[in-house]
Protein backbone atom coordinates (compact mmCIF):
# COMPACT_ATOMS: atom_id res chain seq x y z
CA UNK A 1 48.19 113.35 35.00
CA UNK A 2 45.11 111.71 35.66
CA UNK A 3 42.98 109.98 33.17
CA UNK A 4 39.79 108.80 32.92
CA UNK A 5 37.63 105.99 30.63
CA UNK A 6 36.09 107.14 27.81
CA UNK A 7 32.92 105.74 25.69
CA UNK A 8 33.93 103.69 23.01
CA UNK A 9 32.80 105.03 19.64
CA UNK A 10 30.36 104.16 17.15
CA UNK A 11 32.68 102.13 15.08
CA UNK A 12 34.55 100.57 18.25
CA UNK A 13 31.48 98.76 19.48
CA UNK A 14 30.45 97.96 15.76
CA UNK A 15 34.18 96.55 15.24
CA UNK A 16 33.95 95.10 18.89
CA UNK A 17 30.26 93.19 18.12
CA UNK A 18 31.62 91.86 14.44
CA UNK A 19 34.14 90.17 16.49
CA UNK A 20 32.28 88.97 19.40
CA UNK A 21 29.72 87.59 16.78
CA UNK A 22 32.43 86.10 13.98
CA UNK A 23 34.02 84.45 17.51
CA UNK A 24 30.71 83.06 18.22
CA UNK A 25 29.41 81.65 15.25
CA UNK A 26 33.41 79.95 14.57
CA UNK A 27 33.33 78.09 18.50
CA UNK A 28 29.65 76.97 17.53
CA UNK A 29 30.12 75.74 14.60
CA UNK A 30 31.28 72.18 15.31
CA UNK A 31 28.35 71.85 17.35
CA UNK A 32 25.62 72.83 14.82
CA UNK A 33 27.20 70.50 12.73
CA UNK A 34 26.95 67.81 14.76
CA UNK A 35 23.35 68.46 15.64
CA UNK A 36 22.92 69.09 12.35
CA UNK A 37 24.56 65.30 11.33
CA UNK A 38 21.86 63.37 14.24
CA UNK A 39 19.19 64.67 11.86
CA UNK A 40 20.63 63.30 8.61
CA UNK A 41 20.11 59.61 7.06
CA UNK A 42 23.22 57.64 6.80
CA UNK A 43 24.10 58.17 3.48
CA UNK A 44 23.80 62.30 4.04
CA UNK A 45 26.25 62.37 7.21
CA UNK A 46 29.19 60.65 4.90
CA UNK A 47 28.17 62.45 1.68
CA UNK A 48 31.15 64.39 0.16
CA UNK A 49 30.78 67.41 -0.52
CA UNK A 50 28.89 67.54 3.07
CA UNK A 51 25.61 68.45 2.19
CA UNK A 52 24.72 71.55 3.85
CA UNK A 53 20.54 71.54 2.71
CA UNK A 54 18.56 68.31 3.68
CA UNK A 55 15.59 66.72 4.69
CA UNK A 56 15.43 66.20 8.23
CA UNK A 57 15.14 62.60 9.75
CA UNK A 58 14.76 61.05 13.16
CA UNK A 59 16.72 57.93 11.33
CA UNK A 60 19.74 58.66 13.79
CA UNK A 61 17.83 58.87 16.73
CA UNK A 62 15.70 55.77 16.80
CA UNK A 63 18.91 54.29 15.87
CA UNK A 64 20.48 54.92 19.48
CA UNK A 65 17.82 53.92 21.24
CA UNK A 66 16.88 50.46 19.63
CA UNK A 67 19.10 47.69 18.64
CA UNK A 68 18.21 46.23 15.13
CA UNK A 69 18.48 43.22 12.72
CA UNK A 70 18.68 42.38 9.29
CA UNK A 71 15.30 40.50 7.91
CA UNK A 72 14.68 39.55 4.55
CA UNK A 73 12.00 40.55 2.51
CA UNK A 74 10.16 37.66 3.44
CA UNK A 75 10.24 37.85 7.01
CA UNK A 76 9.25 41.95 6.45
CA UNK A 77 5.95 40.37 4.46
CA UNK A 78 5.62 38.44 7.48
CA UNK A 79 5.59 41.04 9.85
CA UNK A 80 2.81 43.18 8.09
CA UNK A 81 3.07 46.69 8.10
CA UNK A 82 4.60 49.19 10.87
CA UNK A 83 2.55 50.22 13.70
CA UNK A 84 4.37 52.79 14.98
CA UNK A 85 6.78 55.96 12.90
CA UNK A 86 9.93 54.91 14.25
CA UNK A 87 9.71 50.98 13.20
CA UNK A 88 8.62 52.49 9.41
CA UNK A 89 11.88 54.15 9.62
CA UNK A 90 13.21 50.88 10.78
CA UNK A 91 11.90 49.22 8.01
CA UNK A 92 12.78 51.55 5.02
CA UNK A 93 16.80 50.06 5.45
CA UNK A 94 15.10 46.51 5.40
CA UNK A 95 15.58 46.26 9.49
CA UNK A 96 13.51 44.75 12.44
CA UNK A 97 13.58 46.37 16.03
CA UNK A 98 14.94 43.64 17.94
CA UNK A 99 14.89 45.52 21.44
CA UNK A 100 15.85 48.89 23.16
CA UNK A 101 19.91 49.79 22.85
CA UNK A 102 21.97 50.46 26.23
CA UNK A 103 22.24 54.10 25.37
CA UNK A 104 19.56 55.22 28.43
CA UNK A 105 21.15 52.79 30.74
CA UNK A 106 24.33 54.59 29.94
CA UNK A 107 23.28 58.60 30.34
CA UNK A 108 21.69 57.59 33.57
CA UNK A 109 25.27 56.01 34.60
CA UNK A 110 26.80 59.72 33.56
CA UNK A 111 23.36 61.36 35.58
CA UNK A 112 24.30 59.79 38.90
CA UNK A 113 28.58 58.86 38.74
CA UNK A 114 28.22 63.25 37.75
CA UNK A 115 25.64 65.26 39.66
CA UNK A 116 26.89 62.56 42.95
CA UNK A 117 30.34 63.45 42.25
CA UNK A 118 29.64 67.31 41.81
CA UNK A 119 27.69 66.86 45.12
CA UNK A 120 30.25 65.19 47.39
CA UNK A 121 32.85 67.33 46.02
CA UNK A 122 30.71 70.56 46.89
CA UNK A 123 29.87 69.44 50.12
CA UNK A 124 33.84 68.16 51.17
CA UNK A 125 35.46 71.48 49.36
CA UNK A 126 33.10 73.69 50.88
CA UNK A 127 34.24 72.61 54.34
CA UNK A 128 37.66 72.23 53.61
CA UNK A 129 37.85 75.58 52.50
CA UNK A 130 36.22 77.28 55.27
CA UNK A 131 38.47 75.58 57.51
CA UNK A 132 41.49 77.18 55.49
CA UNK A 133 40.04 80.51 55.39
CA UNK A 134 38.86 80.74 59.03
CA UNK A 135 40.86 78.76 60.77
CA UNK A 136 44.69 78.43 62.38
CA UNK A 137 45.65 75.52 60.62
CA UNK A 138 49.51 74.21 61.26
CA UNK A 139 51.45 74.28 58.06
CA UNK A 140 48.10 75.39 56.22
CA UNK A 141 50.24 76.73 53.18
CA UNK A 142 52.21 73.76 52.80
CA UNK A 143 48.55 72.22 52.92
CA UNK A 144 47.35 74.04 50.57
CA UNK A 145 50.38 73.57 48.37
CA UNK A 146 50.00 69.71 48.40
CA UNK A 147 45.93 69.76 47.53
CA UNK A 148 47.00 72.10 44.28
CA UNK A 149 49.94 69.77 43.44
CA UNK A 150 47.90 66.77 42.98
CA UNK A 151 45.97 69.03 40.16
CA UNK A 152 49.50 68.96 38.52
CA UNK A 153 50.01 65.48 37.13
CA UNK A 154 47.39 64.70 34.67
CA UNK A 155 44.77 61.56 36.63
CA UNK A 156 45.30 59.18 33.73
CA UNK A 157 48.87 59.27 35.18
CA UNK A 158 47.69 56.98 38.21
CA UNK A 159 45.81 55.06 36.20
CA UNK A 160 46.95 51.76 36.65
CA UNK A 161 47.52 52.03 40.59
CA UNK A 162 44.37 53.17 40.38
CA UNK A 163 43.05 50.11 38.44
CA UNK A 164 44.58 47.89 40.94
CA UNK A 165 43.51 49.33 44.16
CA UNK A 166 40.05 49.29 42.75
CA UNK A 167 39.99 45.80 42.06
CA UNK A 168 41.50 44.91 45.46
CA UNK A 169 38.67 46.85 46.99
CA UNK A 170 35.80 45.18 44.82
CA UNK A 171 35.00 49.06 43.32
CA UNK A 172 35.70 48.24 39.78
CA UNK A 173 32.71 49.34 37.61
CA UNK A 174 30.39 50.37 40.34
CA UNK A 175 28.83 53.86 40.66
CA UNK A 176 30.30 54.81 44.31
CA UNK A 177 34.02 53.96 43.12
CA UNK A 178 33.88 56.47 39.94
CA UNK A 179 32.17 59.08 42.25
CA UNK A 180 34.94 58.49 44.92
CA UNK A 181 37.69 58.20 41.75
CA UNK A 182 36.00 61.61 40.14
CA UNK A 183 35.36 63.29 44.09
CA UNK A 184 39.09 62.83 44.81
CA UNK A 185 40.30 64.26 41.35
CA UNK A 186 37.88 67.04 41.58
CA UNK A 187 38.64 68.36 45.51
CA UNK A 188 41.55 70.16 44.86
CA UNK A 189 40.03 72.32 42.41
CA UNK A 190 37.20 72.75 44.31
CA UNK A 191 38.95 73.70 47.24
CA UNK A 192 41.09 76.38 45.92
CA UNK A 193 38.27 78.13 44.32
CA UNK A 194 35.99 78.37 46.76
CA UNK A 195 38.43 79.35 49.73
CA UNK A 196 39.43 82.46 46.68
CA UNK A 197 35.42 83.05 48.00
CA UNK A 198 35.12 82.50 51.29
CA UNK A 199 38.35 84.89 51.80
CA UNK A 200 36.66 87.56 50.34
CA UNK A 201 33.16 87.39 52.58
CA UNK A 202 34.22 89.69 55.55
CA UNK A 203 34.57 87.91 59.10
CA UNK A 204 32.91 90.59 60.55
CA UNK A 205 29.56 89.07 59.52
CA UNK A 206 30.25 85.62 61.79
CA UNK A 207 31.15 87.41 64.81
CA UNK A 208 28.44 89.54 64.67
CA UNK A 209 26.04 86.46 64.59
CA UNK A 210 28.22 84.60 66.90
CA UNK A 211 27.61 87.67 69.33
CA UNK A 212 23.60 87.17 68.77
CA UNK A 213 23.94 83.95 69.88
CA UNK A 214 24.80 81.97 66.80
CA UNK A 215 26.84 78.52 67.13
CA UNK A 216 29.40 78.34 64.86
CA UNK A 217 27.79 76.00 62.63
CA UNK A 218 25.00 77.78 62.06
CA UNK A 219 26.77 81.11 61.36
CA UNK A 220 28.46 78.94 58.95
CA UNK A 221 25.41 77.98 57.81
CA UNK A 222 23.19 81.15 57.60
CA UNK A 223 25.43 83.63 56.65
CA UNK A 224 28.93 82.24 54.91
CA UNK A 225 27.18 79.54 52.71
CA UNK A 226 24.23 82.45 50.99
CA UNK A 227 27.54 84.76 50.59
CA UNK A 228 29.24 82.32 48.72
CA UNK A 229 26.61 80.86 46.59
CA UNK A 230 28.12 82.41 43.78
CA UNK A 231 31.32 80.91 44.18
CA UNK A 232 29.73 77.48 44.90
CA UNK A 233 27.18 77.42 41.66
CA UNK A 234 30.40 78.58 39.56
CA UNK A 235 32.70 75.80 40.75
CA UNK A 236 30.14 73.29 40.68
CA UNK A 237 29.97 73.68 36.65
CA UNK A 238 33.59 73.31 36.49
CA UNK A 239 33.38 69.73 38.27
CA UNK A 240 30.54 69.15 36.67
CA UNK A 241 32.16 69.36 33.29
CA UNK A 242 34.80 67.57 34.05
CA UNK A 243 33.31 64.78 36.04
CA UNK A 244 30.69 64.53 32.47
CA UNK A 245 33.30 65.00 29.96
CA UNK A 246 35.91 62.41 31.32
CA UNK A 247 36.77 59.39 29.11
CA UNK A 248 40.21 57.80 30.07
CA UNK A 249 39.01 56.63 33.39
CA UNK A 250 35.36 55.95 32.39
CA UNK A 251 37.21 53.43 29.59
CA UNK A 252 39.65 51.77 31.97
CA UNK A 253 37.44 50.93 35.33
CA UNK A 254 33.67 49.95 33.71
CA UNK A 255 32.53 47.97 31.54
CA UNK A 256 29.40 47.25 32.19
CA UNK A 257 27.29 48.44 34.99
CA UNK A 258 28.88 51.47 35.65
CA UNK A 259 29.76 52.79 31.89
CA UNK A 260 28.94 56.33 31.19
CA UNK A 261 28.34 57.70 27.71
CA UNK A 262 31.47 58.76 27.08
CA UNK A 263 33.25 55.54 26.05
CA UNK A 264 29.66 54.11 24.75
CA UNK A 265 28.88 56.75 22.30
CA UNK A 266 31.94 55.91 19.77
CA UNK A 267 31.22 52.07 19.94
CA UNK A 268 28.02 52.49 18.05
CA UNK A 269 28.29 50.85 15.09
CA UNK A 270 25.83 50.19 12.39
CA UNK A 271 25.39 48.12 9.35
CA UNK A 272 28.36 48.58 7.17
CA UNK A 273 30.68 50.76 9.87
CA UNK A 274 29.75 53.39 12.14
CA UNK A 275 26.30 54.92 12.37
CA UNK A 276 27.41 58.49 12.55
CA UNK A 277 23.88 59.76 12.47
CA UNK A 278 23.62 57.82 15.57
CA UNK A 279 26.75 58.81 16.94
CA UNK A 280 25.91 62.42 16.71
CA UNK A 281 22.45 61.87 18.11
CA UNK A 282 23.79 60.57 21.18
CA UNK A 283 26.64 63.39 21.72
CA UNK A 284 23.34 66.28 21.32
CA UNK A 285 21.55 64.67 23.87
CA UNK A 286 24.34 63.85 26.44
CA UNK A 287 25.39 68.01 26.20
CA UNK A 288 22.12 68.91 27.29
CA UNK A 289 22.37 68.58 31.09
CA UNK A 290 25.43 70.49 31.14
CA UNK A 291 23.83 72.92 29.29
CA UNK A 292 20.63 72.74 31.10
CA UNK A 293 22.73 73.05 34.23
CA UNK A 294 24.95 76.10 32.77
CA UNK A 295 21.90 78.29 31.88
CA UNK A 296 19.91 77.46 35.51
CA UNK A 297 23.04 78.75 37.26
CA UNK A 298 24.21 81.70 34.70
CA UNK A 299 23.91 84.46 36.75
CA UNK A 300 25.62 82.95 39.80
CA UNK A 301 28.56 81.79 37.23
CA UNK A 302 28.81 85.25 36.27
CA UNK A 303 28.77 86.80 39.23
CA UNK A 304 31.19 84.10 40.27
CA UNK A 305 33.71 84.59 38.02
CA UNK A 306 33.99 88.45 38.26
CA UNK A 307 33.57 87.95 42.37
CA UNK A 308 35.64 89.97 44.44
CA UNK A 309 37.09 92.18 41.06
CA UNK A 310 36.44 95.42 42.08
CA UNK A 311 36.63 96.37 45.85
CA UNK A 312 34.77 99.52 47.05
């Protein structure tokens, strides 16, 4: 008996939005409210009840990007009156700019040990997986096996070989050795996705441009890579995210010149404890890239994820 879809009905999609929306508004939630909390003085982010109404302040904001002191009320006398809105904001908790905080220094580390890792790892899983998928490569399953087994063991694991190979090879808190560190973690994902792609682009469309002439390279070039642009944008978010979000490593191999924001965003501290204001200032700002990057490449994630689905 054969049996076909039928439309939903009024009440279905009604039911079926309500949830989608009631789903939506609980997984945002945390993050309004931590927008919400970098616009809030001090004394409103650790007010109980949490105060849902209040009157918006850049407080946490110029708080992440300066480092401040105490002054007494002499030395404020001294100092005249506030030139600019952020040191009046300074001022009203009795404070004196004393220079800019590390926080930029910090998001540019994330900016480059990220997008360079997300870049290698594209450009190495791309190849590796076209080499699996088009290619007569001995023991390729067993191969293929081994790059998906290192995903198995969480990377924190390895940490402390890791550790000590790095400091044997003088890559301890430098920007190329977490790229490499976050490259190698990263390949085995990226390979197994993207061969899923490459698998499904027909092979009929390199020999045909291999019979007008085409090297392989440059069929490679001109017609696998714009077929699987889909499948490249999508997997680049997923090593994107996790090459941003990652802590454990990011705390145990820099310190200094290589620390990302990660591990530097919870060490603000203020007067009297931690400067949540601050804190939550610095966690809106460092989800924007990922964000900015998300909605840039939405329609290739889409199409990416739903890629190959339905077959013709």
């Amino acid at each position: 008996m054969s049996s076909s879809a039928r439309e939903p009905s009024a009440r279905q999609k009604w039911l079926a939005g309500t949830l989608v929306v009631l789903y939506a508004l609980i997984t945002l939630m945390p993050l309004l409210w931590i927008v919400a909390t970098g616009f809030k003085t001090r004394s409103e982010a650790i007010a109980y009840p949490p105060r849902l109404l209040f009157s918006p302040s850049l407080e946490g904001y110029v708080n992440l990007f300066t480092t401040q002191t105490r002054a007494t009320p002499q030395a404020l006398e001294r100092l005249g009156e506030p030139t600019t809105w952020y040191e009046r904001i300074v001022r009203e908790n009795r404070m004196v700019i004393a220079g800019p905080s590390r926080y930029g220094e910090r998001f540019l580390n994330s900016v480059i040990i990220g997008f360079g890792s997300t870049f290698l790892c594209m450009v190495l899983g791309t190849a590796t997986a076209y080499a699996f998928s088009r290619f007569r490569v001995p023991a390729k399953d067993d191969l293929l096996f081994f790059i998906l087994s290192t995903r198995m063991m969480p990377p924190i694991a390895v940490a402390i070989p890791i550790f000590l190979m790095f400091r044997s090879l003088g890559l301890s808190d430098t920007h190329l050795g977490m790229i490499l560190l976050y490259t190698a973690v990263n390949l085995s994902l990226s390979v197994w996705l993207l061969k899923g792609f490459i698998d499904e682009i027909p092979v009929e469309y390199e020999e045909a441009a291999l019979i007008d002439g085409y090297t392989r390279f440059q069929a490679f070039y001109k017609v696998v890579l714009p077929q699987a642009a889909t499948g490249i944008a999508s997997t680049a978010i997923f090593c994107l995210i996790f090459a941003w979000n990652e802590y454990a490593f990011a705390v145990l191999l820099t310190s200094g010149t290589a620390q990302t924001a990660p591990p530097f965003i919870p060490t603000i501290i203020g007067t009297g404890g931690k400067d949540w204001p601050a804190i939550a200032a610095g966690a809106t700002l460092f989800l924007l890239p990922v964000m900015v990057f998300t909605v840039l490449l939405r329609k290739h994630l889409l199409r990416g994820i739903t890629f190959g689905a339905v077959r013709k």
